[in-house]
Protein backbone atom coordinates (compact mmCIF):
# COMPACT_ATOMS: atom_id res chain seq x y z
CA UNK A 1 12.68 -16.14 2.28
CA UNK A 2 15.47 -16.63 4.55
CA UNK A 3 17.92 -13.20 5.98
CA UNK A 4 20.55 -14.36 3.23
CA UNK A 5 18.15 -13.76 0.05
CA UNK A 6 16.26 -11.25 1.48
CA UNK A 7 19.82 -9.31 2.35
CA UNK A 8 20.71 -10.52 -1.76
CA UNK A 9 17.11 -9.01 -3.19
CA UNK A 10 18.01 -5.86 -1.21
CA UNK A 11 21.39 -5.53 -2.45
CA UNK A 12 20.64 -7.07 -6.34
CA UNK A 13 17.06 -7.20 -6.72
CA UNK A 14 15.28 -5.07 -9.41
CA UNK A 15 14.95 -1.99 -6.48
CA UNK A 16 17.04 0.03 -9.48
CA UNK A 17 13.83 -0.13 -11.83
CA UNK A 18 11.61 2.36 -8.88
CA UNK A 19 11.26 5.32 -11.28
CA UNK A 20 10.48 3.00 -14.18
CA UNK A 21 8.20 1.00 -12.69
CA UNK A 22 5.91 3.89 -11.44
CA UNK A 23 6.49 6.87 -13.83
CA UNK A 24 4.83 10.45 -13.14
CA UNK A 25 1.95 9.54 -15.23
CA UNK A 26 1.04 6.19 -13.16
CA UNK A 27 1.66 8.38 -10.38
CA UNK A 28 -0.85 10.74 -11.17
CA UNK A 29 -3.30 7.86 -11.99
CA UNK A 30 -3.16 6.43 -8.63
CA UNK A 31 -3.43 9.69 -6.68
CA UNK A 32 -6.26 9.96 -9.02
CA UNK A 33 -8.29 6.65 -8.46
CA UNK A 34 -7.69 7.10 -4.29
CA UNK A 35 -8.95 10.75 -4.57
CA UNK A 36 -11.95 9.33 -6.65
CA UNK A 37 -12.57 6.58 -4.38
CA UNK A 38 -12.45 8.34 -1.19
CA UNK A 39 -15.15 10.54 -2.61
CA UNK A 40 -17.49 6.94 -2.15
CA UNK A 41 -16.01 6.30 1.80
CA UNK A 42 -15.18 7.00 4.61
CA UNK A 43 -11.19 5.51 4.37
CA UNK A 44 -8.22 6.70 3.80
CA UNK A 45 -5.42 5.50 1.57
CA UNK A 46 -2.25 5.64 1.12
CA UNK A 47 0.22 4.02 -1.53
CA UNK A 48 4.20 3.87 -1.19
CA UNK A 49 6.52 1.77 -2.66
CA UNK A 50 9.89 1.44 -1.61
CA UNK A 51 12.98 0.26 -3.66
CA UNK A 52 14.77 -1.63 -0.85
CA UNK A 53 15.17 -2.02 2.73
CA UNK A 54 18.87 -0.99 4.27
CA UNK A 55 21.38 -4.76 4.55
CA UNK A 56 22.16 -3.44 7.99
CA UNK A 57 17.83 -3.42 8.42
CA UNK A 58 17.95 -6.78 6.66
CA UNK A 59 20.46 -8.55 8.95
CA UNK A 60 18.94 -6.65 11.94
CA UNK A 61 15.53 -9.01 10.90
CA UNK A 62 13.20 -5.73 9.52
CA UNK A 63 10.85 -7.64 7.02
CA UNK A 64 7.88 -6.25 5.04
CA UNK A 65 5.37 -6.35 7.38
CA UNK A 66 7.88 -4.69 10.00
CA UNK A 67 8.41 -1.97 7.66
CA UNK A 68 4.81 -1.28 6.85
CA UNK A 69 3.85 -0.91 10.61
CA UNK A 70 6.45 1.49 10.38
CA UNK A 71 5.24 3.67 7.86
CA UNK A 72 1.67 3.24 8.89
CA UNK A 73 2.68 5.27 12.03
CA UNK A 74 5.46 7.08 10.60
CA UNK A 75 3.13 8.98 7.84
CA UNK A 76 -0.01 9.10 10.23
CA UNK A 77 -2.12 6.48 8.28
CA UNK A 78 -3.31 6.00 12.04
CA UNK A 79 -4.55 9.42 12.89
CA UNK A 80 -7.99 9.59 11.23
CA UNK A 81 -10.59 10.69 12.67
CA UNK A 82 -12.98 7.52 12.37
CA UNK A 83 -9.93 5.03 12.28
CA UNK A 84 -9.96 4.07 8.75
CA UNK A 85 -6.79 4.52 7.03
CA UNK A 86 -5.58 1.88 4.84
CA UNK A 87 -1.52 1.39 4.19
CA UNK A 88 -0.63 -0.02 0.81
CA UNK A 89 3.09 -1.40 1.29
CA UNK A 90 5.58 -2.38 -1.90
CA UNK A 91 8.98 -3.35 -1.41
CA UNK A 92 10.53 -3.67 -4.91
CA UNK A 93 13.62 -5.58 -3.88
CA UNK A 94 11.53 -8.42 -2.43
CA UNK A 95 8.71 -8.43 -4.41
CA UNK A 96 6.40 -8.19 -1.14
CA UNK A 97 2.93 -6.32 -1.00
CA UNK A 98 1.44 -5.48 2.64
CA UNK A 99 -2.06 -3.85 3.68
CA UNK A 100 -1.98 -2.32 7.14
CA UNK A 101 -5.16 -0.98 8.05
CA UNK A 102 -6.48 0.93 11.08
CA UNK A 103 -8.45 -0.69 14.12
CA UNK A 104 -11.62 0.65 12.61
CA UNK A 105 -11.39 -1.37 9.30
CA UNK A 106 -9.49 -4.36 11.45
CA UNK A 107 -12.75 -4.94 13.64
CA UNK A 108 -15.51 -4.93 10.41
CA UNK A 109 -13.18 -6.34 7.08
CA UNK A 110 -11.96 -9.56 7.48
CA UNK A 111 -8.34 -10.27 6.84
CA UNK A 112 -8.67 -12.44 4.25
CA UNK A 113 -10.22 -10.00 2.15
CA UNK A 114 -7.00 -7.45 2.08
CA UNK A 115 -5.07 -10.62 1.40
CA UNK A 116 -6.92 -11.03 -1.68
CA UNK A 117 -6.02 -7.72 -2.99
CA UNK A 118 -2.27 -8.21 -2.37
CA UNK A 119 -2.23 -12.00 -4.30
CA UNK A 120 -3.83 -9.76 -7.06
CA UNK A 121 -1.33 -7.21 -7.26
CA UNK A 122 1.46 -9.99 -6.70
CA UNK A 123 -0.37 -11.71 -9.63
CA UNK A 124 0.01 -8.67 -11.82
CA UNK A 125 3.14 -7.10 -11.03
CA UNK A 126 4.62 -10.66 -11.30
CA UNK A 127 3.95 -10.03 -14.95
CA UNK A 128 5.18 -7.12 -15.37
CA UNK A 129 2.21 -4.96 -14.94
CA UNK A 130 2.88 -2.44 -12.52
CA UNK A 131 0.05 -0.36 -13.74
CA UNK A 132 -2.86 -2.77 -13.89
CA UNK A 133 -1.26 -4.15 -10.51
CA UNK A 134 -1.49 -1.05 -8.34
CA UNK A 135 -4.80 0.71 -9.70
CA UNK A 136 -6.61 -2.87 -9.41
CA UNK A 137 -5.77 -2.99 -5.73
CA UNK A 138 -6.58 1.06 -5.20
CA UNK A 139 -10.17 0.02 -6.97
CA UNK A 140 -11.00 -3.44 -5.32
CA UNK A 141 -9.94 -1.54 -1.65
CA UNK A 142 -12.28 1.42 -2.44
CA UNK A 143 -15.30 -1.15 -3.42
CA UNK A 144 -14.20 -3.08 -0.22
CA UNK A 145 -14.05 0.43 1.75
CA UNK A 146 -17.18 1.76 0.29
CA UNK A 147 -18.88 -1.69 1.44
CA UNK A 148 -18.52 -1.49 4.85
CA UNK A 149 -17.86 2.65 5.57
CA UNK A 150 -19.59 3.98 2.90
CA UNK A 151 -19.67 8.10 2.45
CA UNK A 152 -22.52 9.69 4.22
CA UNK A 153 -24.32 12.95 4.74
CA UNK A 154 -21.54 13.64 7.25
CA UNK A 155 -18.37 15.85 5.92
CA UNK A 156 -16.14 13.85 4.46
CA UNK A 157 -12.43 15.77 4.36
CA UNK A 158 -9.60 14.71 2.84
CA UNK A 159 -7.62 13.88 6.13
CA UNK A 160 -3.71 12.16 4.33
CA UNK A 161 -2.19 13.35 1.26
CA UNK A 162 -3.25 10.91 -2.04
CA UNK A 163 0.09 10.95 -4.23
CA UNK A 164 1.94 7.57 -3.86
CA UNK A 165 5.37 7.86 -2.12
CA UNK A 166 8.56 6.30 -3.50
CA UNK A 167 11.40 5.06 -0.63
């Protein structure tokens, strides 16, 4: 997507629909399926979903994948203990989905595998469903998680809040 329809998504796309799109309730549900999952590994996730990057971003070349890196460090996703947080990244206004994980998941899960859960949710939400979209991708990263760090013996705390963040 070139700067000039990226800059036109941010300033027209559907980033107005944010509290629509992921109500309370679906809130709750996803805060629900990563506290359930993380009860099964040794990950951590966290969702946010933000309506629309700034033009002035836009023009400056900050894309998706930019802007996930960003958050990854700007909300910790980094600082677990055994490496193994997991970013979910939606930007409404472009209708992009990123996965950032840690180095600990980036040296045993193949890339290709988090790319499959982000055509899914692109598949879904490109319908319409937000819902099915976003707790699809929370489950098929927890079976991926619980695959290849699953929970052990060993304490397993809760180390980065669970409730999705809207930008």
């Amino acid at each position: 997507m070139g700067r000039v329809r990226r800059l036109w998504a941010n300033l027209c796309g559907g980033w107005f629909q944010l509290r629509r799109r992921f109500p309370a309730a679906l809130l709750d549900d996803m805060a629900a399926a990563i506290t359930a999952g993380e009860r099964t590994h040794l990950g951590e996730i966290r969702f946010v979903v933000e309506s629309r990057l700034a033009p002035l971003d836009v023009l400056a070349g900050l894309d998706a994948a930019m802007r996930a890196r960003q958050l990854f460090a700007q909300l910790r996703v980094w600082d677990t203990e055994l490496n193994t947080g997991v970013l979910f990244y939606v930007l409404m206004a472009e209708q992009r989905i990123e996965i950032v994980v840690d180095r600990g998941i980036a040296a045993t899960v193949a890339a290709d595998e988090w790319d499959a859960i982000c055509a899914r949710i692109q598949q879904h939400y490109a319908g319409g469903r937000w819902r099915e979209g976003s707790l699809e991708g929370i489950a098929r990263a927890n079976v991926l998680l619980a695959q290849h760090f699953p929970g052990t013996d060993r304490a397993n705390p809760d180390e980065l809040p669970d409730r999705p963040v809207l930008l």
